[in-house]
N, C-alpha and C. Protein backbone atom coordinates (compact mmCIF):
# COMPACT_ATOMS: atom_id res chain seq x y z
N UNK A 1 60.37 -22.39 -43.76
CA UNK A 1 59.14 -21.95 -43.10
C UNK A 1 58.40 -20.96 -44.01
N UNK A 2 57.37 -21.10 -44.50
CA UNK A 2 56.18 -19.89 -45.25
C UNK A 2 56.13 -18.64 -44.10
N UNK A 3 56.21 -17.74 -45.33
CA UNK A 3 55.93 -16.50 -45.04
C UNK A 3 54.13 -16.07 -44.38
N UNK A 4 54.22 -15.67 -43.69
CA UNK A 4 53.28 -16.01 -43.37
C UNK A 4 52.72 -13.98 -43.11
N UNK A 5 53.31 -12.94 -43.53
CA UNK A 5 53.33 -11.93 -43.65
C UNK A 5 52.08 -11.27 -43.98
N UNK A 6 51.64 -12.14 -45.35
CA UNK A 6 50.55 -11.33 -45.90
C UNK A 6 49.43 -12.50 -45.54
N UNK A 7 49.47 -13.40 -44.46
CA UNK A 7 48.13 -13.95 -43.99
C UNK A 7 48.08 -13.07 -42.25
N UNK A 8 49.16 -12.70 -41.86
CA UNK A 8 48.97 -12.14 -40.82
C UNK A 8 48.60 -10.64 -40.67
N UNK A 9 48.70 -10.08 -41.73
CA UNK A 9 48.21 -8.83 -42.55
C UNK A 9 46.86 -8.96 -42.41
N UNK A 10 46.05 -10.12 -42.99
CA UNK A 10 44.63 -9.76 -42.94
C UNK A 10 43.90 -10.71 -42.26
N UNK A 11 44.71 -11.23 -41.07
CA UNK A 11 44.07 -11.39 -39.84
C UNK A 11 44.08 -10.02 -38.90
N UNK A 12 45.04 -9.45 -39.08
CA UNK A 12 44.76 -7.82 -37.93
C UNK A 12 43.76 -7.03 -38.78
N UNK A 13 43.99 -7.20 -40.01
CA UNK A 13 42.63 -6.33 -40.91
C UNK A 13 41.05 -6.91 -39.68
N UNK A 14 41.02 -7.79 -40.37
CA UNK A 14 39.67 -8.43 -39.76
C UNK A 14 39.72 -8.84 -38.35
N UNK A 15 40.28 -8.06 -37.63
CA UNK A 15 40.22 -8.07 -36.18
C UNK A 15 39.57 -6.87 -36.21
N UNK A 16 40.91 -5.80 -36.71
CA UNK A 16 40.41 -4.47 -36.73
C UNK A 16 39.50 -3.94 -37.11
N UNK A 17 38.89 -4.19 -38.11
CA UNK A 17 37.10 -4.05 -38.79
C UNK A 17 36.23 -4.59 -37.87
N UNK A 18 36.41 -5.31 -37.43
CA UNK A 18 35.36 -5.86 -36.33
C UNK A 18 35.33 -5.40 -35.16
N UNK A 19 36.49 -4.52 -34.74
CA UNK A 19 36.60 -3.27 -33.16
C UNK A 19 36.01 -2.56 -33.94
N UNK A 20 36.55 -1.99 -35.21
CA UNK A 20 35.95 -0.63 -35.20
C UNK A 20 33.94 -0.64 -35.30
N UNK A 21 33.86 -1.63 -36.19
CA UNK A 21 32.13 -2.13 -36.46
C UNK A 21 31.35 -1.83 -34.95
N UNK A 22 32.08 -2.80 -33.71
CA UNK A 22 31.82 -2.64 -32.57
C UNK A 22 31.72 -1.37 -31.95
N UNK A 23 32.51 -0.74 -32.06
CA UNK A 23 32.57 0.69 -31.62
C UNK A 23 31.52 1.68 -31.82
N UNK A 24 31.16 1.62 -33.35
CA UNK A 24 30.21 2.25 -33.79
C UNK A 24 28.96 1.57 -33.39
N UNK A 25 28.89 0.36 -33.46
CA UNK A 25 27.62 -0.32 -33.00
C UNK A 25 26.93 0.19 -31.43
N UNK A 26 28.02 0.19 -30.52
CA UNK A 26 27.85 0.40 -29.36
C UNK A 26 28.11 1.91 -29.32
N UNK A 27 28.14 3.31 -30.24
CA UNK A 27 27.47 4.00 -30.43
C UNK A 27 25.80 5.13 -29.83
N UNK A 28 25.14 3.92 -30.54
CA UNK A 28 23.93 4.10 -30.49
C UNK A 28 23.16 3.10 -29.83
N UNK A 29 23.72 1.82 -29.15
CA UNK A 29 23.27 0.97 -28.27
C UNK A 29 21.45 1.17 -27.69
N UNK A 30 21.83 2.38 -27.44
CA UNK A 30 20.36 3.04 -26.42
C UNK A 30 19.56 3.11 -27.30
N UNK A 31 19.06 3.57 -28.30
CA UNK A 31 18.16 3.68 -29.33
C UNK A 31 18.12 2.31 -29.99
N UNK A 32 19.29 1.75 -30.29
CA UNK A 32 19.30 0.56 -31.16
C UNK A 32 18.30 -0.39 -30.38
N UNK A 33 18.83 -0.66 -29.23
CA UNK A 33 18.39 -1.84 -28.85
C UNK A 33 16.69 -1.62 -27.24
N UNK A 34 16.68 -0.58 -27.25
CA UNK A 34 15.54 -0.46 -26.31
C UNK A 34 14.15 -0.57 -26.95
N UNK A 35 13.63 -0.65 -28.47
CA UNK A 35 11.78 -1.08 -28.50
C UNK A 35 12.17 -2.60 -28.33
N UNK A 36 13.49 -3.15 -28.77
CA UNK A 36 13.60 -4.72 -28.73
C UNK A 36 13.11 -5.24 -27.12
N UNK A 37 13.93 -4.53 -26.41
CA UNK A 37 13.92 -4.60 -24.80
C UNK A 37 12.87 -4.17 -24.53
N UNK A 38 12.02 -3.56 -24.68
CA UNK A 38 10.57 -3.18 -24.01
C UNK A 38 9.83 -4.52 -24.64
N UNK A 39 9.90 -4.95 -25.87
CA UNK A 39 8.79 -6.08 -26.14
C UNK A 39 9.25 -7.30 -25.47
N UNK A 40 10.56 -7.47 -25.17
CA UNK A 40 11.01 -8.82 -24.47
C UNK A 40 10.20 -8.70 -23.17
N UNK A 41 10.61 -7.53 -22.70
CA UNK A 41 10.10 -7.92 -21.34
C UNK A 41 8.49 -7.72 -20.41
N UNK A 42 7.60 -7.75 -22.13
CA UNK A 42 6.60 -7.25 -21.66
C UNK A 42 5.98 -8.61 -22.02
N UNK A 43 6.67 -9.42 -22.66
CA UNK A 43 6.15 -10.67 -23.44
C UNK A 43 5.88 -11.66 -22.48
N UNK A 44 5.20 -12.88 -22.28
CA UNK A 44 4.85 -14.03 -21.16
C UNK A 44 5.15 -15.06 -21.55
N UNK A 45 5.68 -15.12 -23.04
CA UNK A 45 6.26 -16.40 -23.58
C UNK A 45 7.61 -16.25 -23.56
N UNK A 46 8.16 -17.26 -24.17
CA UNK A 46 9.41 -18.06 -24.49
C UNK A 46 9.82 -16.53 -26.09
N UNK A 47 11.57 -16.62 -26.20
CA UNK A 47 12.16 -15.80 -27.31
C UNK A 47 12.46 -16.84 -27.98
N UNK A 48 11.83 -16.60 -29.05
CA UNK A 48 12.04 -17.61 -30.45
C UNK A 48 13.16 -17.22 -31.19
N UNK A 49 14.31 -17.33 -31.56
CA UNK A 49 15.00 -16.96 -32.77
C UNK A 49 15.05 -17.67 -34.01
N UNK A 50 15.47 -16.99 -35.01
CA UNK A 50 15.16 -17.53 -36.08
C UNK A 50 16.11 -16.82 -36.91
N UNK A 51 16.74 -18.12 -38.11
CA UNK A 51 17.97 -17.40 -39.03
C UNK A 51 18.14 -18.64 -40.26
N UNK A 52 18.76 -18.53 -40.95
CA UNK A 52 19.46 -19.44 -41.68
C UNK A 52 20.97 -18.88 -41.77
N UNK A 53 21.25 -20.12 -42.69
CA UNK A 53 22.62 -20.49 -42.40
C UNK A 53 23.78 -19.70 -40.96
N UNK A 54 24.75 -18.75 -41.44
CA UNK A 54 25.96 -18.42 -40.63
C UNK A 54 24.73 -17.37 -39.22
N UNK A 55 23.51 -16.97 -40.39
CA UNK A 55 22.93 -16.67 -39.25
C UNK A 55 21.99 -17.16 -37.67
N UNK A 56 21.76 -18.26 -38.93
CA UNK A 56 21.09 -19.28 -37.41
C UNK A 56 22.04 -19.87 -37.14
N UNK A 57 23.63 -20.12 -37.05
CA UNK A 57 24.39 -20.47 -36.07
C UNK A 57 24.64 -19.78 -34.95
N UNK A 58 24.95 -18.23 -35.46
CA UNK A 58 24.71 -17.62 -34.83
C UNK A 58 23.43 -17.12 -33.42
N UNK A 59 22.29 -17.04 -34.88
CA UNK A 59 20.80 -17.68 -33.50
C UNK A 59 20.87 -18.94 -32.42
N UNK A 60 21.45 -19.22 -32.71
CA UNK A 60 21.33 -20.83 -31.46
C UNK A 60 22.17 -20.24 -30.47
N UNK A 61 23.15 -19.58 -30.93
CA UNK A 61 24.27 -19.29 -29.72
C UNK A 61 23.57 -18.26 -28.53
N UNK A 62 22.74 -17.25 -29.69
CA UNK A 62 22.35 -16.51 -28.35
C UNK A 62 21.17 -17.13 -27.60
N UNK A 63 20.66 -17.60 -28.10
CA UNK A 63 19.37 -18.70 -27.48
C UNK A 63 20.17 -19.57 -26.56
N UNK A 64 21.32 -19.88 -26.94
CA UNK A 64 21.61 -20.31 -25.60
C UNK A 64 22.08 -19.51 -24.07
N UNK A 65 22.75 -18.44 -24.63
CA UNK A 65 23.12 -17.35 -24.13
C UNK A 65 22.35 -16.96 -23.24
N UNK A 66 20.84 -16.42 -24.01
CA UNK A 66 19.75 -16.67 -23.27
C UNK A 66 19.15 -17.46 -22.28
N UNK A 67 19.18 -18.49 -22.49
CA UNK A 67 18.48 -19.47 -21.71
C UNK A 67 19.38 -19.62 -20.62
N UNK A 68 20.45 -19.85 -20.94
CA UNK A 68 21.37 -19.97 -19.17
C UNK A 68 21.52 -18.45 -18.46
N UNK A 69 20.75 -17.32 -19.08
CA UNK A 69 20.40 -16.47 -18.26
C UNK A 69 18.96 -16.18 -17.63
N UNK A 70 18.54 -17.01 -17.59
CA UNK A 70 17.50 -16.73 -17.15
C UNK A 70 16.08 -16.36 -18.21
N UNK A 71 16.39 -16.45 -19.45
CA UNK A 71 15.18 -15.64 -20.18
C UNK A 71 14.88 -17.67 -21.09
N UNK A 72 13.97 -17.81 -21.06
CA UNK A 72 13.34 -19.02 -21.72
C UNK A 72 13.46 -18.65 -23.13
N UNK A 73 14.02 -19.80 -24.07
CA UNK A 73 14.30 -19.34 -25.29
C UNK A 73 14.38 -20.83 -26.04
N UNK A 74 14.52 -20.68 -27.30
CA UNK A 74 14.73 -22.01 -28.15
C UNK A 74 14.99 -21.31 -29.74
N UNK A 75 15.81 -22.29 -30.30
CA UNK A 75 16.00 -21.83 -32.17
C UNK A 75 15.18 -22.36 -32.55
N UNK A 76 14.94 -21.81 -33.66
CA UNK A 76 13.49 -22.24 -34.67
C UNK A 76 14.18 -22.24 -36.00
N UNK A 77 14.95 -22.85 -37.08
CA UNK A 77 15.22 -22.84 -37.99
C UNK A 77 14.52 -22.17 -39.11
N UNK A 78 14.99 -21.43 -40.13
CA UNK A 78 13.28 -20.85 -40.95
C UNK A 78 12.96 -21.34 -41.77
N UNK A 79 13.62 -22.27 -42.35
CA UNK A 79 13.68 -22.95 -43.22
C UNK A 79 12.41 -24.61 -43.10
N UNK A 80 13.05 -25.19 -41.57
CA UNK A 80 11.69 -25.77 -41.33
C UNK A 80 11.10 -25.54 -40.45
N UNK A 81 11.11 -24.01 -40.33
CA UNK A 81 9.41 -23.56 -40.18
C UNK A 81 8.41 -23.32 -40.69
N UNK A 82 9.02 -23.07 -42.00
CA UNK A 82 8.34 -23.56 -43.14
C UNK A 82 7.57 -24.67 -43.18
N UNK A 83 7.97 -25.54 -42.77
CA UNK A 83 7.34 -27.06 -43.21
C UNK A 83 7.03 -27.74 -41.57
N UNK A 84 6.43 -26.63 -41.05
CA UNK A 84 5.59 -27.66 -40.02
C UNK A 84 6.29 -26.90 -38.51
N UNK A 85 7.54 -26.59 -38.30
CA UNK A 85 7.98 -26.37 -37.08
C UNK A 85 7.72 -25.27 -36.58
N UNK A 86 6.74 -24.28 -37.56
CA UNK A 86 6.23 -23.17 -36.94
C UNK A 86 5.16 -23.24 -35.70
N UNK A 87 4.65 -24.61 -35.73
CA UNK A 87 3.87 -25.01 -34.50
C UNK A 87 4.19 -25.12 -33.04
N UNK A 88 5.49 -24.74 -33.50
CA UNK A 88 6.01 -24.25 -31.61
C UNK A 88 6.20 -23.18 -31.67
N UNK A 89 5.90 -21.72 -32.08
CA UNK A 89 4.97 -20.76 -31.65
C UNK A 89 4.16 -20.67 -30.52
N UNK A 90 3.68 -20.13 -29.69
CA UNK A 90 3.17 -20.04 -29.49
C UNK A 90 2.51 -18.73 -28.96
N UNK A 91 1.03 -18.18 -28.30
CA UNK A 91 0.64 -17.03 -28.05
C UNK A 91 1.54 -16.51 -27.07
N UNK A 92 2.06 -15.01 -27.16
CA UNK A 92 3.02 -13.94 -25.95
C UNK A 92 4.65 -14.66 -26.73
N UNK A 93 5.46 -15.66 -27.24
CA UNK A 93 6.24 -15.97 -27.80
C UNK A 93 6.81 -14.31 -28.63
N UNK A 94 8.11 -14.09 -28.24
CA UNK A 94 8.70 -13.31 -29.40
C UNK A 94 9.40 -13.87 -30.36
N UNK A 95 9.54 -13.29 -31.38
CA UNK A 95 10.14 -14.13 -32.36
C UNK A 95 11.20 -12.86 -33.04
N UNK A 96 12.79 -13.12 -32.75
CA UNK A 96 13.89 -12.19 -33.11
C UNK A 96 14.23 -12.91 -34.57
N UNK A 97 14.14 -12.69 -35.49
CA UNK A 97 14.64 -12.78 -36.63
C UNK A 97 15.76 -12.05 -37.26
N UNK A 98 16.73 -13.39 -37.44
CA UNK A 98 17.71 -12.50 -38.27
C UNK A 98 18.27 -12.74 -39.71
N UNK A 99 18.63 -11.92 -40.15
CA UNK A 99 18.90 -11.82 -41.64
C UNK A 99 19.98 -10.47 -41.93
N UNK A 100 21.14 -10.43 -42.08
CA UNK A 100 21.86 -9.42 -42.84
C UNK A 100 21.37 -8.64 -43.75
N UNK A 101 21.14 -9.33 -44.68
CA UNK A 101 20.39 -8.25 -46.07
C UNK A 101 19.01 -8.25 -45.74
N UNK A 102 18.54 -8.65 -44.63
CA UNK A 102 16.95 -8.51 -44.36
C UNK A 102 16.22 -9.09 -45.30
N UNK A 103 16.34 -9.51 -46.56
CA UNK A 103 15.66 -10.06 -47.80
C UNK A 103 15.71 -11.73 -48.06
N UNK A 104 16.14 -12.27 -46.81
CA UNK A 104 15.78 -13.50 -46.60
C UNK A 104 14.74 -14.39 -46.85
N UNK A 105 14.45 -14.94 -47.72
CA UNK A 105 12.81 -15.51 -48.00
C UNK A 105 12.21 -16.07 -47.07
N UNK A 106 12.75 -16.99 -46.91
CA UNK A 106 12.57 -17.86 -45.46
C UNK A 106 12.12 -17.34 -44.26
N UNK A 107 13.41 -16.26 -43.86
CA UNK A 107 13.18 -15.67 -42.74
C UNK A 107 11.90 -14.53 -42.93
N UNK A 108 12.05 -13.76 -43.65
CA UNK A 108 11.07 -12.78 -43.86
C UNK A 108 9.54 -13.40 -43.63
N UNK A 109 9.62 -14.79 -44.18
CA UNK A 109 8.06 -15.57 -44.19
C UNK A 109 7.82 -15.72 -42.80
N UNK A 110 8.58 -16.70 -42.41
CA UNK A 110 8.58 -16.81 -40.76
C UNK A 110 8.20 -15.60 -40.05
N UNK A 111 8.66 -14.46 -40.07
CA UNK A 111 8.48 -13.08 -39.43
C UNK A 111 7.03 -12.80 -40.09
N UNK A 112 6.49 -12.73 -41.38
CA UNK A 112 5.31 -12.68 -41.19
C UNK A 112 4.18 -13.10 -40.97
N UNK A 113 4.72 -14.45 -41.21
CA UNK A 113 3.68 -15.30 -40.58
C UNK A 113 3.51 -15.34 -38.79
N UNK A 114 4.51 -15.28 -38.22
CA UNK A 114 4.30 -15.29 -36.44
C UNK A 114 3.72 -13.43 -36.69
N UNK A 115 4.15 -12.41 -37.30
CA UNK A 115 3.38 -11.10 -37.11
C UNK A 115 1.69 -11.56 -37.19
N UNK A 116 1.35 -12.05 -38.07
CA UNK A 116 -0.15 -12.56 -38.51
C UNK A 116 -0.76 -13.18 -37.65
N UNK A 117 -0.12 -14.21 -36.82
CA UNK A 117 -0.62 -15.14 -35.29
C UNK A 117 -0.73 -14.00 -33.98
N UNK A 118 0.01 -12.58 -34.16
CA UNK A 118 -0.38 -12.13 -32.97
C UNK A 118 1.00 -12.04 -32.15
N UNK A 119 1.68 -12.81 -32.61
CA UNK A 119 3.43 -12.46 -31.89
C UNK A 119 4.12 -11.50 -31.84
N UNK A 120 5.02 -11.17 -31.33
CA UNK A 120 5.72 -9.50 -31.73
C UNK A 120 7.18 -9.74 -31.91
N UNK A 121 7.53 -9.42 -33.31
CA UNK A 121 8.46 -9.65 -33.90
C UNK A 121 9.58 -8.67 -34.06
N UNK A 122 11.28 -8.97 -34.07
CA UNK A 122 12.18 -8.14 -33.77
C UNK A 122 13.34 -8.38 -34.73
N UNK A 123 13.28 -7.83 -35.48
CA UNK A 123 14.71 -8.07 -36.67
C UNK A 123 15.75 -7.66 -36.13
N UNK A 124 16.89 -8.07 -36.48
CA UNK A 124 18.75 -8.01 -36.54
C UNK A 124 18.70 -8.23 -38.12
N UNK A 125 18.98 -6.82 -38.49
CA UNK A 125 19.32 -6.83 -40.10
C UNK A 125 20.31 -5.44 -39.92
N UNK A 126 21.27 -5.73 -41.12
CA UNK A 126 21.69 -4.36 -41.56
C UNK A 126 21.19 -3.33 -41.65
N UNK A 127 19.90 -3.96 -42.69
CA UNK A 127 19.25 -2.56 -43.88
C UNK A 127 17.53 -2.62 -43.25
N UNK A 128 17.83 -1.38 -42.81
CA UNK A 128 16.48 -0.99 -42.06
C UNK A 128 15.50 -0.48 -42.95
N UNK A 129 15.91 -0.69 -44.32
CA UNK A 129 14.66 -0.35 -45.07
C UNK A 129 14.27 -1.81 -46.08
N UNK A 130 14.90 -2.95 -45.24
CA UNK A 130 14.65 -4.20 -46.27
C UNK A 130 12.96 -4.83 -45.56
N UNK A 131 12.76 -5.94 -46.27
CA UNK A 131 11.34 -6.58 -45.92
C UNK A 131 11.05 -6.80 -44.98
N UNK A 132 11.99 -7.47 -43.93
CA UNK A 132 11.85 -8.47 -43.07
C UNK A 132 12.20 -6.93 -42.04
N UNK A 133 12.76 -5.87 -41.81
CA UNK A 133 12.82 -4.91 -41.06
C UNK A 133 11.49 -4.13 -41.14
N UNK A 134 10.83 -3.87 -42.57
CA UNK A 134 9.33 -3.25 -42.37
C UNK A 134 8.33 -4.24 -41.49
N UNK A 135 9.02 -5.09 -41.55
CA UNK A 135 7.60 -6.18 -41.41
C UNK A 135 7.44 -6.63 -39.84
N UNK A 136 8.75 -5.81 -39.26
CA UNK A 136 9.06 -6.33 -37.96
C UNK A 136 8.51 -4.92 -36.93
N UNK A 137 8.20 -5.51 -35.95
CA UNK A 137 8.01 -4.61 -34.48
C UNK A 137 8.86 -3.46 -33.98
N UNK A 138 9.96 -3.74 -33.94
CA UNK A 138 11.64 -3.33 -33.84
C UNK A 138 12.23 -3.99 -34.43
N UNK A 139 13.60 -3.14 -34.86
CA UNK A 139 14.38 -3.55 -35.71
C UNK A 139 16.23 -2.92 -34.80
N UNK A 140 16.77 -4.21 -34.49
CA UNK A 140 17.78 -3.66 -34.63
C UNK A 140 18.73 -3.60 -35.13
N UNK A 141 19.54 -2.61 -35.94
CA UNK A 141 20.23 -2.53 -36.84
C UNK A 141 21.92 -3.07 -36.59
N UNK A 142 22.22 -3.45 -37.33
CA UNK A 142 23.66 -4.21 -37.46
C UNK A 142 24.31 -3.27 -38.32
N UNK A 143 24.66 -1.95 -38.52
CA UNK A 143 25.36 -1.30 -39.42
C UNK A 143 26.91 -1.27 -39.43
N UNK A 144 27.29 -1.99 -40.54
CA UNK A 144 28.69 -1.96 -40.75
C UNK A 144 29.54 -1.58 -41.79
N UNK A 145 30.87 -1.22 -42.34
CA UNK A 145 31.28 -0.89 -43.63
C UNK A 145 31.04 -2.00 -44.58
N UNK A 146 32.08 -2.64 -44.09
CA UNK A 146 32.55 -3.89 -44.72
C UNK A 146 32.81 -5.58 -43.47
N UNK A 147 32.53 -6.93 -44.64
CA UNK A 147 33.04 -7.91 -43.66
C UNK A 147 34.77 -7.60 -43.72
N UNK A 148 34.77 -8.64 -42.64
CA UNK A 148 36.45 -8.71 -42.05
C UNK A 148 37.01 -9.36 -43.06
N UNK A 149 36.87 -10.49 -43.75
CA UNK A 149 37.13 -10.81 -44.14
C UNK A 149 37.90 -10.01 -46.11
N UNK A 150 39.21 -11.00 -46.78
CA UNK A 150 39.90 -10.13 -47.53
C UNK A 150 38.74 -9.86 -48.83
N UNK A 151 37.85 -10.67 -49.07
CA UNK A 151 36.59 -10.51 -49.69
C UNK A 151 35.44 -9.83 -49.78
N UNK A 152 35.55 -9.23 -48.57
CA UNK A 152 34.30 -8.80 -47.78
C UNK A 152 33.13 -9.47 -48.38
N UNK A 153 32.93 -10.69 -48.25
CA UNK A 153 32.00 -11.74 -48.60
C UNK A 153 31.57 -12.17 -47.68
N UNK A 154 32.44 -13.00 -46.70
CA UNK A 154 31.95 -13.85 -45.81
C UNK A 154 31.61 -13.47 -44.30
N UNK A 155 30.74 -14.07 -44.11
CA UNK A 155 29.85 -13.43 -42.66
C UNK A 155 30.99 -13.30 -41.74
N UNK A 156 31.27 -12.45 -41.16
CA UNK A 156 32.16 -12.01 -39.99
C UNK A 156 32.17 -11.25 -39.51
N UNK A 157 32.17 -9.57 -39.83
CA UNK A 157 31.36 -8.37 -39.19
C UNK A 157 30.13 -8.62 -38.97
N UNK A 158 29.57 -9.34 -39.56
CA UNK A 158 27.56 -9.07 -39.48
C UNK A 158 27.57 -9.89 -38.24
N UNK A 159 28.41 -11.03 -38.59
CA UNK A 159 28.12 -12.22 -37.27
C UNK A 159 28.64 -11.77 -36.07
N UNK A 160 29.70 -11.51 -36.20
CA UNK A 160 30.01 -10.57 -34.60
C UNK A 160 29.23 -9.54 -34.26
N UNK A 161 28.44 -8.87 -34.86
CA UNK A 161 27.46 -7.52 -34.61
C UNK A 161 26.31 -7.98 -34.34
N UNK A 162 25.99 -9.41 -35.12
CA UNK A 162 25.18 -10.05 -34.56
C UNK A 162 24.74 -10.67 -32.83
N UNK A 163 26.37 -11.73 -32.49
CA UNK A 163 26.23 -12.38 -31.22
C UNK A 163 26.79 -10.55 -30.57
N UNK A 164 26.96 -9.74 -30.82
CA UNK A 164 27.29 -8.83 -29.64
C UNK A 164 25.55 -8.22 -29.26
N UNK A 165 24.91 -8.00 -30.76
CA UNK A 165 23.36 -7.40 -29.91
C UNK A 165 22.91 -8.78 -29.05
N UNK A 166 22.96 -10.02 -29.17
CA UNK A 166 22.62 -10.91 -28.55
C UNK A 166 23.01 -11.15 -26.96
N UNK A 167 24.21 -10.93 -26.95
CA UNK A 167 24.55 -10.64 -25.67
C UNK A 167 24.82 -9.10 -24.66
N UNK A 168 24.32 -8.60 -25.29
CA UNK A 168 24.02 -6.68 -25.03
C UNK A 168 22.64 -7.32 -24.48
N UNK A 169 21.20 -8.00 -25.37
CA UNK A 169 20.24 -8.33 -24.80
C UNK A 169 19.78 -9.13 -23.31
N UNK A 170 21.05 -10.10 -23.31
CA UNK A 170 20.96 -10.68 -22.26
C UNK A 170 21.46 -10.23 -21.06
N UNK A 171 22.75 -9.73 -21.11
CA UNK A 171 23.18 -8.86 -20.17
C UNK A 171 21.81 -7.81 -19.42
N UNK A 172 21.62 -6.84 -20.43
CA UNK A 172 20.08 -6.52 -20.28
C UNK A 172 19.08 -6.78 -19.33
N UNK A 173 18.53 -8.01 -19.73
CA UNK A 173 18.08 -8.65 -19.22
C UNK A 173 18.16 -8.96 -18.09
N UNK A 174 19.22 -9.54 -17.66
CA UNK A 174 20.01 -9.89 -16.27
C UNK A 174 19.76 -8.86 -15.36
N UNK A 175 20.37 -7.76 -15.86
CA UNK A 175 20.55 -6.64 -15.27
C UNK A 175 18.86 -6.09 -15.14
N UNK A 176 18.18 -6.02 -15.54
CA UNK A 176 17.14 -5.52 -15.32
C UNK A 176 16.08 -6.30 -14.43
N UNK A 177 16.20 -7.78 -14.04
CA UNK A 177 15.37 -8.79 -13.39
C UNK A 177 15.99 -9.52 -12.29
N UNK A 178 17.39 -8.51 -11.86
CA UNK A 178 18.14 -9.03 -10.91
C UNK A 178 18.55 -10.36 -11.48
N UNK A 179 18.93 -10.89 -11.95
CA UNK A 179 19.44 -12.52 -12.39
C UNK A 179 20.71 -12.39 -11.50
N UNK A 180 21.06 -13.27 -10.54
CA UNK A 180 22.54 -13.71 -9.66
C UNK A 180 22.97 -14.74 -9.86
N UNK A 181 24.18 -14.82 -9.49
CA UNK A 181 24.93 -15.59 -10.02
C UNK A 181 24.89 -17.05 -9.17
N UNK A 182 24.11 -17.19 -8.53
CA UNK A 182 23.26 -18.07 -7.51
C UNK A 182 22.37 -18.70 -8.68
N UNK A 183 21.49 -17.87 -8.94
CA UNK A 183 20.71 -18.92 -10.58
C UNK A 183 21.20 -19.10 -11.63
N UNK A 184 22.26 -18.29 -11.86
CA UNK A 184 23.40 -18.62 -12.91
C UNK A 184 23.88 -20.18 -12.92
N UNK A 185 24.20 -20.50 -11.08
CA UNK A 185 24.90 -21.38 -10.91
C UNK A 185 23.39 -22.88 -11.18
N UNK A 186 22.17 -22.31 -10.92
CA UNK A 186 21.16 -23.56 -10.45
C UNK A 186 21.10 -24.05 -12.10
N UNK A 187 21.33 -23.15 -12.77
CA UNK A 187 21.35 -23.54 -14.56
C UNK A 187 22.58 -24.23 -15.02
N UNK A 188 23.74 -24.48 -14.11
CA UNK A 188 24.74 -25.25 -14.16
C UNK A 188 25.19 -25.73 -13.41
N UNK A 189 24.50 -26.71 -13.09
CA UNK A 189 25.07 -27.91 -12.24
C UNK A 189 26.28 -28.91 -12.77
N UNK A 190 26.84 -28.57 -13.89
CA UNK A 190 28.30 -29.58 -14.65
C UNK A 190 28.91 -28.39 -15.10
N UNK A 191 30.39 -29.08 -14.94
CA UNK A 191 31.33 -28.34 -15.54
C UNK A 191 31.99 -27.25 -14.88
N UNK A 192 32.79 -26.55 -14.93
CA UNK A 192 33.52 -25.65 -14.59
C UNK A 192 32.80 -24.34 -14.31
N UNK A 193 32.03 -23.90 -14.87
CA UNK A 193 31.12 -23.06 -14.64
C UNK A 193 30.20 -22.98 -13.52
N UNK A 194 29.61 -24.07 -13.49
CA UNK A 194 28.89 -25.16 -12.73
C UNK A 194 29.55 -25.15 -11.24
N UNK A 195 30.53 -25.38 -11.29
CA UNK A 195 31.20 -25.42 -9.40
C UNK A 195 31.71 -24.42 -9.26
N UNK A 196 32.13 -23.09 -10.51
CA UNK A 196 32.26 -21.83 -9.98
C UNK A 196 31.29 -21.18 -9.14
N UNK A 197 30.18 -21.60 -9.77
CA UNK A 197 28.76 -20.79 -9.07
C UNK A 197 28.34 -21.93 -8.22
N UNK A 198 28.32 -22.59 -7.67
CA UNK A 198 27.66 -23.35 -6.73
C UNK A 198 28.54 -24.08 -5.71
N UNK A 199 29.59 -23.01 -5.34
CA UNK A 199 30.37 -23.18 -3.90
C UNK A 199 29.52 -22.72 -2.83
């Protein structure tokens, strides 16, 4: 049987970097995340997100997150929004952009181009002094040491700091517009979820 010692070593590493990231994140929660929350809920459109790669996987998740809570939402890739899919925009639409190093080309364009249409735009970046954070409405910050990972390369603190402001937002949300678990249930009619809420 393999030793499996020094892979189980830096799986508790990168558990543990990612409580502690959390900890500190949820910190400053109140400042972090309230100009984001005042423009969501002052907005009459749909929350646009927007990311590339580990980050727009991430974006889709909370867009979904979103949407089965009650807040109207959809991913917007930035890459082809570039090339045409920026036309589902539309006027009162927010548009949350995310990017780790904030210096995203793609994303940064996207964010200024919906700033330029009149939209009000909200970064998830680390570095609150990168492009795509000047260029944004609010910014909320993702501050962490290091990824979890034995590299500290690969997205894993950012991405968990990521889906946690995502679901800090929705919770939020919920909590602030009464959302019950009665419309929880009318948004799931299949599945296990689905006949939890609609006994």
């Amino acid at each position: 049987m393999a030793d499996l010692s020094k892979a189980l070593t830096a799986a508790s590493a990168a558990i543990n970097t990612e409580i502690s990231a959390l900890s500190n994140f949820a910190k400053n929660l109140e400042a972090n995340l309230k100009p984001a929350l005042e423009i969501i809920l002052a907005s009459q459109g749909h929350i646009v997100v927007t990311g590339l790669g580990k980050s727009g996987l991430v974006g889709a998740k909370i867009v979904a997150t979103l949407a089965s809570t009650g807040t109207p939402s959809f991913f917007l890739h930035s890459g082809d929004a570039l090339h045409g899919d920026s036309g589902a925009l539309t006027p009162g639409d927010v548009l949350i952009a995310i990017s780790n190093s904030g210096e995203s080309a793609e994303v940064c364009a996207i964010a200024k181009m919906a700033k330029g249409w009149g939209n009000s735009t909200i970064a998830i970046t680390k570095n609150t002094n990168s492009t795509l954070a000047k260029s944004c409405d609010a910014v909320i910050e993702i501050a962490f040491e290091k990824e979890a990972d034995p590299l500290n390369l690969a997205p894993t603190t950012s991405t968990t700091l990521t889906i946690a402001a995502g679901d800090a937002i929705a919770s939020a949300l919920m909590a602030h517009r009464g959302f019950t678990s009665q419309d929880f249930g009318k948004r799931h009619p299949g599945g296990a979820l689905g006949q939890a809420t609609n006994k």
